[in-house]
Protein backbone atom coordinates (compact mmCIF):
# COMPACT_ATOMS: atom_id res chain seq x y z
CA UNK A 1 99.02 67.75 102.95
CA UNK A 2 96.85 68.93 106.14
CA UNK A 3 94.84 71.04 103.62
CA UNK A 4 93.77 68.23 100.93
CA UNK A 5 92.97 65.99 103.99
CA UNK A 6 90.72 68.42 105.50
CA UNK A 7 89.41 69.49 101.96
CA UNK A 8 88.52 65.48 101.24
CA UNK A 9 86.91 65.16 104.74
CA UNK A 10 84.76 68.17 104.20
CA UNK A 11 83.65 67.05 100.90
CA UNK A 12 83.12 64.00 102.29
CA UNK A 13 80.51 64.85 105.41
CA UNK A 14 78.95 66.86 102.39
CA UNK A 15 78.28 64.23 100.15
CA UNK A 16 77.14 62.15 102.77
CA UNK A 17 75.10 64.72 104.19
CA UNK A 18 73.27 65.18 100.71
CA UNK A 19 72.97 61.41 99.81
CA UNK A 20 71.64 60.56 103.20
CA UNK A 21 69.72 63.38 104.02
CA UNK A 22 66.36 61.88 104.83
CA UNK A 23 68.27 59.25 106.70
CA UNK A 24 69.87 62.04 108.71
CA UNK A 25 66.61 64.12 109.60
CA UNK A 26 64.99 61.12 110.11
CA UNK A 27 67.52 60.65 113.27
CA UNK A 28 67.51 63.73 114.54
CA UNK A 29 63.72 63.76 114.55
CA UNK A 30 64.14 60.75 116.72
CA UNK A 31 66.96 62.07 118.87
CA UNK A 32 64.78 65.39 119.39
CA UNK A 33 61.87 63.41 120.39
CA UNK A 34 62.06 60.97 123.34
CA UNK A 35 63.66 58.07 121.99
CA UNK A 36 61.51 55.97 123.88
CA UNK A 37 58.35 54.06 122.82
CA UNK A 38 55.56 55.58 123.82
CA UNK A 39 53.48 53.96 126.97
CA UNK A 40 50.47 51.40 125.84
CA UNK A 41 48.66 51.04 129.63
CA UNK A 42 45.88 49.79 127.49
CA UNK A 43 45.96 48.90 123.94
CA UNK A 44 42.94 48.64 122.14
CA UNK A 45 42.03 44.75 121.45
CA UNK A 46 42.29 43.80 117.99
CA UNK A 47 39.66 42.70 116.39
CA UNK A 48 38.72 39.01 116.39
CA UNK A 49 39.70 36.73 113.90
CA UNK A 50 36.56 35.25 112.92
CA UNK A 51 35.46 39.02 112.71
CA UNK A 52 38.21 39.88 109.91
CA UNK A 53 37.56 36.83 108.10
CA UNK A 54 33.58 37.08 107.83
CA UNK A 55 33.89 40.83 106.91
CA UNK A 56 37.01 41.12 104.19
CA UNK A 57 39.31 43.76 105.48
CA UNK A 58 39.63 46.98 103.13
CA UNK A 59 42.08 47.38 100.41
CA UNK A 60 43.28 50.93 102.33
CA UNK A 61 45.09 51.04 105.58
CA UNK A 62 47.92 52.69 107.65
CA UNK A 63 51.07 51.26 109.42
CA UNK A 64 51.39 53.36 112.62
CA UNK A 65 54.66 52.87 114.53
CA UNK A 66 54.45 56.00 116.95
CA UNK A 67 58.37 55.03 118.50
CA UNK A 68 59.15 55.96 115.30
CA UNK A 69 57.54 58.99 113.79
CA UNK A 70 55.69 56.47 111.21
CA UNK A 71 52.39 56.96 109.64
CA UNK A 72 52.37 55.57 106.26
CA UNK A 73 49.81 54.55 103.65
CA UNK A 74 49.78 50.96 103.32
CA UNK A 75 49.37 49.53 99.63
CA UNK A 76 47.63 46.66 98.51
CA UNK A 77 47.24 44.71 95.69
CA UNK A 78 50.74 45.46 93.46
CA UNK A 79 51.89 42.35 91.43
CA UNK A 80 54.99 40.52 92.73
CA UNK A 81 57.55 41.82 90.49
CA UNK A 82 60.15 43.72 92.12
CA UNK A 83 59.83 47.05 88.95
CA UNK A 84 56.25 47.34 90.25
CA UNK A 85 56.99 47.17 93.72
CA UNK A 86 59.76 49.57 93.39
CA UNK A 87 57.42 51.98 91.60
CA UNK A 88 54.31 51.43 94.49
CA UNK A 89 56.95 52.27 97.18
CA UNK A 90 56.88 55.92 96.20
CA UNK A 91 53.15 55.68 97.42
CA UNK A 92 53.70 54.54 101.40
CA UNK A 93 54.84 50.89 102.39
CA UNK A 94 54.01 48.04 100.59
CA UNK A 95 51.62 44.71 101.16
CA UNK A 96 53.22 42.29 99.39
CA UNK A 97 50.59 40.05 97.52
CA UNK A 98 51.35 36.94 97.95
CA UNK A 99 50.49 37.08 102.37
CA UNK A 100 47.69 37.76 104.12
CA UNK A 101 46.63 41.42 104.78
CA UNK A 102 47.78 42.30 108.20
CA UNK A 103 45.73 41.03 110.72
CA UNK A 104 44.61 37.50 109.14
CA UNK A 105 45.79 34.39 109.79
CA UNK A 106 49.30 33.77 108.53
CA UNK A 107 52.59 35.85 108.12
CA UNK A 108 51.84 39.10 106.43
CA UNK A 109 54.90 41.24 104.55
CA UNK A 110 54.92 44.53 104.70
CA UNK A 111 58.46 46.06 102.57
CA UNK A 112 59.22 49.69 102.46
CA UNK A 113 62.38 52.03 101.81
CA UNK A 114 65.20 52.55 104.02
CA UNK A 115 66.75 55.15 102.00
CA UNK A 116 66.82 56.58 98.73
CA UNK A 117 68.54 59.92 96.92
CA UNK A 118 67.72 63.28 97.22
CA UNK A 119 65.23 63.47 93.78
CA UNK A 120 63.73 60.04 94.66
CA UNK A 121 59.90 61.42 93.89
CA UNK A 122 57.98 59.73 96.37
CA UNK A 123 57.30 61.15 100.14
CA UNK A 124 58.64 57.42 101.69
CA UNK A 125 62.31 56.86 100.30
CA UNK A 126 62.98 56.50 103.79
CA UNK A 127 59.78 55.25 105.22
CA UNK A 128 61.99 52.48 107.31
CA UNK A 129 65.26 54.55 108.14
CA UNK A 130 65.00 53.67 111.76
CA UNK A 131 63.76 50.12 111.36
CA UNK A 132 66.82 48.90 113.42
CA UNK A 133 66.38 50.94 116.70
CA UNK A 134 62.73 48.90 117.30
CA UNK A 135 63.23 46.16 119.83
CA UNK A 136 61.38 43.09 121.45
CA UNK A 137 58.28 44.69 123.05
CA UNK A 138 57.83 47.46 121.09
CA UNK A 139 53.99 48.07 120.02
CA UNK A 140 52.86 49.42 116.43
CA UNK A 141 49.60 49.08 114.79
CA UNK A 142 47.67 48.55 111.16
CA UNK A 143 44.37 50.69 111.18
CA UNK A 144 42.24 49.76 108.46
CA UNK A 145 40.13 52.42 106.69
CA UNK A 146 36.71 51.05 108.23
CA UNK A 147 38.07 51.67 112.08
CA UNK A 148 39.67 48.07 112.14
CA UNK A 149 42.88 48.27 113.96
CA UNK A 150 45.51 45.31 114.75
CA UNK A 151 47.96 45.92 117.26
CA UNK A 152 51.38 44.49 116.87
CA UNK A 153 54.78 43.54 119.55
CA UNK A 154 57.90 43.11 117.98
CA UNK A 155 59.40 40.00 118.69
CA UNK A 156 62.88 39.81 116.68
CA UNK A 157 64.89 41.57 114.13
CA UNK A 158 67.29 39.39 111.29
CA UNK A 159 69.31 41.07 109.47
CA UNK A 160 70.09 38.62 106.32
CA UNK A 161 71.63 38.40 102.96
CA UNK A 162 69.12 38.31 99.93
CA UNK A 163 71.13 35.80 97.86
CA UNK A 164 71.45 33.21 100.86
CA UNK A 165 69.38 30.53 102.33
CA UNK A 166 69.12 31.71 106.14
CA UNK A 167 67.04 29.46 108.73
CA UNK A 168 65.84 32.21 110.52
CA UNK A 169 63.82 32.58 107.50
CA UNK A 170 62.18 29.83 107.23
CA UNK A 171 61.56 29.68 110.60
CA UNK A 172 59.58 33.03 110.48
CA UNK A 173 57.78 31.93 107.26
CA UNK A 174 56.64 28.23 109.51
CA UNK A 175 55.68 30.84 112.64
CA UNK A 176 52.03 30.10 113.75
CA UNK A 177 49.10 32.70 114.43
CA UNK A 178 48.97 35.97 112.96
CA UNK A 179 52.26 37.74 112.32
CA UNK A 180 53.54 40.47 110.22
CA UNK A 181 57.37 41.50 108.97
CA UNK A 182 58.36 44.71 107.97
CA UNK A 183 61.12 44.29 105.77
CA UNK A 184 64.07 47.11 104.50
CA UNK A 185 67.31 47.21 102.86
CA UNK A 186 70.29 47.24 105.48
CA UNK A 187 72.51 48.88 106.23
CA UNK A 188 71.10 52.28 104.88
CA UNK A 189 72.36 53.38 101.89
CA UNK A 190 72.90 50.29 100.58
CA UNK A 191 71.19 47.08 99.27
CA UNK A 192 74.01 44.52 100.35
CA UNK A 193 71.48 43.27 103.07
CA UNK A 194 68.13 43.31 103.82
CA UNK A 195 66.55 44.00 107.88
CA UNK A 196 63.29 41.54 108.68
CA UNK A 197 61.50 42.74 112.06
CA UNK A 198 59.03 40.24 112.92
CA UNK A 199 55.90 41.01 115.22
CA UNK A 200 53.42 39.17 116.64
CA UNK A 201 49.41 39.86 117.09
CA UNK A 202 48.71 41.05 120.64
């Protein structure tokens, strides 16, 4: 009896270990590291509004969350559907179309992969694996392709249901200024739930 238990728990850890296994080097990368956000005595302003708005911001930019390990293309202009955005998210993270580009006036979306399976083809199936560990006051940034860069604080994280009305929601849609959410499924290795961290333009 000791023997099949120890056989199943083996097999177990293995399978896990294979399914998950950008999810686990993803962790250890961060555990190796610091595990700290990295010091901003001086962030570089973002650029003014009226600035972004006069000059339309390019259709090729970066999401840069250094706490994290992240530097990922971010791409634009992918139709709504949720096949096509499945099929962009092998490329980086993605803008989804119907916000504001990071950095304008409004609450931009940005959605990206928590996990995915060992032959997933793209170089992001687990872009967001460590989406939960970001708290309030953490900084990250968008640099836009022509030098443009908007620096972001996280202000909250929701963890929600997909196929329920949640106020926290709506609340974050109705937030004023210029925002952005990165959204994930949660927990990883699942799509039961979905993880919304919400930032705020600094």
């Amino acid at each position: 009896m000791f023997k099949f238990i120890k056989v199943f728990l083996v097999s177990f850890v293995l399978i896990f270990a294979v399914l998950n296994g950008r999810f686990l080097y993803a962790n250890v990368n961060y555990w190796l590291g610091s595990g700290t956000a990295p010091i901003y005595n001086q962030p570089s302003p973002s650029p003014s509004l009226t600035i972004a708005e006069k000059t339309p911001l390019p259709d090729r930019a970066t999401l840069i969350i250094e706490k994290l390990g992240i530097s990922a293309p971010l791409v634009f202009g992918v139709n709504s559907d949720n096949d096509t955005i499945f099929k962009n998210l092998e490329n980086g993270v993605v803008h989804y179309s119907n916000t504001p580009k990071p950095g304008l006036d409004g609450v931009s979306i940005i959605l990206g992969h928590s996990s995915a399976y060992p032959w997933y083809k793209g170089a992001y199936g687990s872009v967001f694996a460590l989406l939960g560990k970001l708290q309030p006051g953490d900084k990250f940034s968008v640099r836009y392709a022509d030098g443009r860069t908007f620096n972001f604080a996280i202000k909250q994280s929701v963890v929600f249901s997909p196929f329920a009305d949640d106020s926290r929601l709506t609340q974050i849609e109705k937030t004023p200024g210029t925002s952005l959410v990165l959204v994930s499924c949660w927990p990883v290795g699942t799509n039961y739930k979905r993880i919304a961290v919400q930032a705020e333009l600094i």
